[in-house]
Protein backbone atom coordinates (compact mmCIF):
# COMPACT_ATOMS: atom_id res chain seq x y z
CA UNK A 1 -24.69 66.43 47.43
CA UNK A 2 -21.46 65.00 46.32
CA UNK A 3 -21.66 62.94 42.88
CA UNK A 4 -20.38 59.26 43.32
CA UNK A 5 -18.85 59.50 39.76
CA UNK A 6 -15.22 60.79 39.32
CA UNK A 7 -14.22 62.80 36.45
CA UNK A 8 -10.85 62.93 34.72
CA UNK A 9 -8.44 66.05 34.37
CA UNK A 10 -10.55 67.23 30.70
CA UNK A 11 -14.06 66.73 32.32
CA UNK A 12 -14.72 63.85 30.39
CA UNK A 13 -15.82 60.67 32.83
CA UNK A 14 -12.92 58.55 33.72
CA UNK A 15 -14.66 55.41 32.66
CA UNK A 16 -14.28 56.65 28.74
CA UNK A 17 -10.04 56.01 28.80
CA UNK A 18 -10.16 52.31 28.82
CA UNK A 19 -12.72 52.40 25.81
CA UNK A 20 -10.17 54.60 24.16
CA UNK A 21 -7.48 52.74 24.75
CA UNK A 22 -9.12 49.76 23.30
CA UNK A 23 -10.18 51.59 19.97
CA UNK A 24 -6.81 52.75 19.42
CA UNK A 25 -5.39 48.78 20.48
CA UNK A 26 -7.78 47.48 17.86
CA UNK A 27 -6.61 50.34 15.26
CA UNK A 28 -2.83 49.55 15.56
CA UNK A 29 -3.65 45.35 16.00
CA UNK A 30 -5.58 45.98 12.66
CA UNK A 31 -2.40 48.41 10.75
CA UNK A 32 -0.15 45.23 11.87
CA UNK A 33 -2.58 42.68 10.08
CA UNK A 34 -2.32 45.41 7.05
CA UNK A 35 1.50 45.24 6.99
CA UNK A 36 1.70 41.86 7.56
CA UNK A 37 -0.89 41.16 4.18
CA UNK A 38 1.48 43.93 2.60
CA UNK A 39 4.90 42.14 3.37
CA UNK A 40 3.76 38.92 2.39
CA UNK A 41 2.38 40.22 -0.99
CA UNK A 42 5.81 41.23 -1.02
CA UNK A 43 7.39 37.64 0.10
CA UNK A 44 5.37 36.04 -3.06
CA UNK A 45 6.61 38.68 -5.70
CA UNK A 46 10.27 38.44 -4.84
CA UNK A 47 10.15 34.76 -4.99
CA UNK A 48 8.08 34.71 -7.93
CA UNK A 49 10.82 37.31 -9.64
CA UNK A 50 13.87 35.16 -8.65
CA UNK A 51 11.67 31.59 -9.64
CA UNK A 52 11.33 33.60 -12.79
CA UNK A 53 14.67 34.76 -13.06
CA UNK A 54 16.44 31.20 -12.42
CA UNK A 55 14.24 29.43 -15.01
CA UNK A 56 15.23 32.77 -18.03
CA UNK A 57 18.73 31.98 -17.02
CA UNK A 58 18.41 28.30 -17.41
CA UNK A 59 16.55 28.87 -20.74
CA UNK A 60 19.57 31.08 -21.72
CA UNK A 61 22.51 28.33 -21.01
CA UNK A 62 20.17 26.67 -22.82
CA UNK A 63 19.86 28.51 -25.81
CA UNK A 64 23.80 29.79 -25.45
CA UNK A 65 24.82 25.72 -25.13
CA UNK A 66 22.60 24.83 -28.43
CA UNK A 67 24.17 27.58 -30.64
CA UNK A 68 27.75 26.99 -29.52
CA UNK A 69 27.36 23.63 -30.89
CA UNK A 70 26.25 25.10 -34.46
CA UNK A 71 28.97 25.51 -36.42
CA UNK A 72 28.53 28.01 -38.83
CA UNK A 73 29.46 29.42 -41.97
CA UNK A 74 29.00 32.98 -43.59
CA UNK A 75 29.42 34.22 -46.98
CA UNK A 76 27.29 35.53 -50.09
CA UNK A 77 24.16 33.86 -51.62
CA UNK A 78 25.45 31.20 -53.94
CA UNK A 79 23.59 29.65 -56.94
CA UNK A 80 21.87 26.44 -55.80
CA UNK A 81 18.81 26.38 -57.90
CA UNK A 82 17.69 30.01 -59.16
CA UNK A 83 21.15 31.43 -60.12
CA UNK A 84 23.19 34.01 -58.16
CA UNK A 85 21.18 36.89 -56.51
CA UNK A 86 23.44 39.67 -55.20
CA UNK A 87 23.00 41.73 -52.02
CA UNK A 88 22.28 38.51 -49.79
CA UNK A 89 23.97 36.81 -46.78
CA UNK A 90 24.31 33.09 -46.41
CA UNK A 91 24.22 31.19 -42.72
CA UNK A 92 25.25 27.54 -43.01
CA UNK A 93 25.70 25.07 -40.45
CA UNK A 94 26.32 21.51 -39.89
CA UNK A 95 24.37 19.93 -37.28
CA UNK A 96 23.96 16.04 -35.84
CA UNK A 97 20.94 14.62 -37.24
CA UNK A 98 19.28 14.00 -33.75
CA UNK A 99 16.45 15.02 -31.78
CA UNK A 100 17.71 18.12 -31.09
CA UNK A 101 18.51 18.90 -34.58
CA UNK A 102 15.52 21.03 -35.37
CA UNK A 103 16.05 23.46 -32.57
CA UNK A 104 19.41 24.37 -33.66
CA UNK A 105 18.03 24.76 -36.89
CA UNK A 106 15.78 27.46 -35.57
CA UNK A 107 19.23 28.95 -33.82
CA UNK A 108 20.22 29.30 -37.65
CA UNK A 109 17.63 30.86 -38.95
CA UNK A 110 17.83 33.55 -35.47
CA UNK A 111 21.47 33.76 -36.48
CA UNK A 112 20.83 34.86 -39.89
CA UNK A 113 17.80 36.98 -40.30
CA UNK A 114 17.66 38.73 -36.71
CA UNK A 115 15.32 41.44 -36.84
CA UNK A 116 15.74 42.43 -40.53
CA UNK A 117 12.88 40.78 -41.76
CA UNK A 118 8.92 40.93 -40.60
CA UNK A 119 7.58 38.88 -37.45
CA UNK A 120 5.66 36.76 -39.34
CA UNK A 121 8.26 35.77 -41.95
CA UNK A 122 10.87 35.05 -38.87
CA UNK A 123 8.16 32.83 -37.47
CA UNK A 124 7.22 31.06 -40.73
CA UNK A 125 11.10 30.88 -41.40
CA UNK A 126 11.74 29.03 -38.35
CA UNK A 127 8.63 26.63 -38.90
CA UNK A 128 9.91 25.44 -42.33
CA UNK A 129 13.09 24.74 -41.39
CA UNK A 130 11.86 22.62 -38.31
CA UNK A 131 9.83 20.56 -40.44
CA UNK A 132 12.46 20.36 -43.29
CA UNK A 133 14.93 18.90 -40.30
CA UNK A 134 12.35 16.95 -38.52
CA UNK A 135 11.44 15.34 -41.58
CA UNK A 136 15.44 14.55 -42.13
CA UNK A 137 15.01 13.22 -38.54
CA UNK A 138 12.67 10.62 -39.03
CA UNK A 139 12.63 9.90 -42.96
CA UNK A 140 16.09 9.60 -44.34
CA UNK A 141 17.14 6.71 -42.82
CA UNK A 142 21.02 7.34 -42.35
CA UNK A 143 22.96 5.70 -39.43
CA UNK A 144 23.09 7.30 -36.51
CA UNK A 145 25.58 10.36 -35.96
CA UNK A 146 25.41 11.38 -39.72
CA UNK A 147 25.27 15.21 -40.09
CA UNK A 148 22.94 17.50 -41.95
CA UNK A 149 23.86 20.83 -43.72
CA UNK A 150 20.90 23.77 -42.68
CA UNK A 151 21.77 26.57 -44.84
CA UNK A 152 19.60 30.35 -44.58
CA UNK A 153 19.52 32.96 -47.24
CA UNK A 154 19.31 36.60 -47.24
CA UNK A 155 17.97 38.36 -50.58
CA UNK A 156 16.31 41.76 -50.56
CA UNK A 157 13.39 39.93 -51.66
CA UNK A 158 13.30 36.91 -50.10
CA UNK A 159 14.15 34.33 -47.71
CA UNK A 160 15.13 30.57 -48.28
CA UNK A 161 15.82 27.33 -46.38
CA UNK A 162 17.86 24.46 -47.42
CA UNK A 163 18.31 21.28 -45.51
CA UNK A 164 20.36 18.32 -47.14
CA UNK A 165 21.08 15.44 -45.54
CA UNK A 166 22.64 11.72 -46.82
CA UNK A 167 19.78 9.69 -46.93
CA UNK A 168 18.88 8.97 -50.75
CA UNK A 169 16.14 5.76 -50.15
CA UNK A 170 13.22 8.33 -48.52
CA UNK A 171 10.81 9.68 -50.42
CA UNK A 172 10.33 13.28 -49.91
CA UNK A 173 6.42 14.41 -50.69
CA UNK A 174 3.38 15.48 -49.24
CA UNK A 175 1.10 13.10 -47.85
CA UNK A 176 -2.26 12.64 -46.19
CA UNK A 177 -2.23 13.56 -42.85
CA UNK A 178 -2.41 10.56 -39.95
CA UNK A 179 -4.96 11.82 -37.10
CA UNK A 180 -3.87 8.57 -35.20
CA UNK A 181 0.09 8.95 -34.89
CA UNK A 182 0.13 12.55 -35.86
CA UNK A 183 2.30 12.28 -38.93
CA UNK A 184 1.90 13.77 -42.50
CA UNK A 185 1.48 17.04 -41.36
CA UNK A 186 5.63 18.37 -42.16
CA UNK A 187 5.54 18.74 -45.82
CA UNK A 188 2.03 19.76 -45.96
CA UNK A 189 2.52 22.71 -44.21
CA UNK A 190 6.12 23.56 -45.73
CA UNK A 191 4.03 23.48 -49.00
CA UNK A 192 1.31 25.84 -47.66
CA UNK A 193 3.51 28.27 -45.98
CA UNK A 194 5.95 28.66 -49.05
CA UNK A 195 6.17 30.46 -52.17
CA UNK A 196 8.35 28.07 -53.77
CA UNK A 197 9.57 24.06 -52.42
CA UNK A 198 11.79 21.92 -54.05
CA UNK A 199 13.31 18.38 -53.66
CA UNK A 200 16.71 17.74 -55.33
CA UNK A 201 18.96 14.80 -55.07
CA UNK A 202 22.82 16.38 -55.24
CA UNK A 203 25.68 15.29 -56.90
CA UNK A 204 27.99 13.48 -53.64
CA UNK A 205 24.95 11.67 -52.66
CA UNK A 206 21.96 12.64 -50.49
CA UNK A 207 19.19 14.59 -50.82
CA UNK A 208 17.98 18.41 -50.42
CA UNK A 209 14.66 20.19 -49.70
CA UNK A 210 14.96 24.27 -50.03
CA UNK A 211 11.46 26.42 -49.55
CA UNK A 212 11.34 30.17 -50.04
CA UNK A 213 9.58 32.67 -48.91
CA UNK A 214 8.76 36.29 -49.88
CA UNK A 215 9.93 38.93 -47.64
CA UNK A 216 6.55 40.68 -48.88
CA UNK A 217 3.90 38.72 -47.46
């Protein structure tokens, strides 16, 4: 008797090509879904890189814009209150007493100890001499426009911070700290971090606060 059922070429029942066809339909429809994750994953880490990108070259005008507008000075440690110490370097700069006058301060002390000293001195470095010029800022009480000398010295044993500015009529001294408006804190923490602070009113009129630190810490 003849069979009803037709066979393909390989023996196999014809009726078994479509469900092949379908498996390997649903393979490649599921290799495109794959791909498609993949290139997308893609999409969002290129524009994440060039996000990231634009906002380090903004930060870098930035930074470039805020040092070209210190104007500095270089030469030897000079006597100031300890004597002459040889082997130093000196970075001085005159900078508007504004808001942005801490941050260039910061651009100083970059400028003048680079990588030649310890992390953490670098970092403590930078602190005092923000709250030396922050507390120029808002305590000295000189018209606006008035300028402020940031000096940074070099020794092979340690590292100092001056900050003079015009203002004679604030008093310069640690004080309790205020929780409510946040103030009080500056010279607290210039006297904690520090080996050595000092207040001195110079000679052509204004005042100066200079902290050092050991490069030993």
């Amino acid at each position: 008797m003849q069979s009803d059922q037709s066979s393909s070429g390989n023996g196999r029942p014809s009726s078994a090509e479509p469900s092949e066809s379908t498996s390997e339909l649903d393979w490649l429809r599921a290799e495109c879904r794959r791909q498609a994750q993949a290139i997308g994953a893609l999409s969002d880490a290129v524009g994440g890189l060039r996000r990231g990108a634009r906002a380090l070259k903004a930060e870098n005008a930035e930074l470039r814009a805020e040092s070209d507008r210190v104007e500095r000075r270089r030469g030897p440690v000079g006597a100031r209150v300890n004597g002459r110490v040889d082997g130093g370097e000196r970075v001085e700069a005159r900078l508007v007493l504004d808001m942005r006058a801490p941050g260039a301060a910061r651009v100083v002390v970059a400028d003048c100890l680079g990588d030649r000293v310890a992390s953490s001195v670098f970092h403590d470095a930078q602190l005092l001499v923000s709250e030396l010029v922050t507390n120029s800022v808002r305590h000295s009480g000189v018209p606006a426009g008035s300028e402020v000398i940031v000096s940074v010295s070099l020794t092979p044993g340690m590292v100092r911070v001056d900050v003079e500015d015009p203002g004679r009529s604030g008093a310069v001294a640690p004080h309790a700290p205020d929780s409510g408006t946040g103030g009080g804190y500056g010279l607290n923490l210039v006297q904690a971090l520090s080996e050595r602070w000092g207040i001195e009113r110079v000679a052509e009129g204004g005042t100066r606060v200079w902290a050092q630190l050991a490069l030993a810490r």
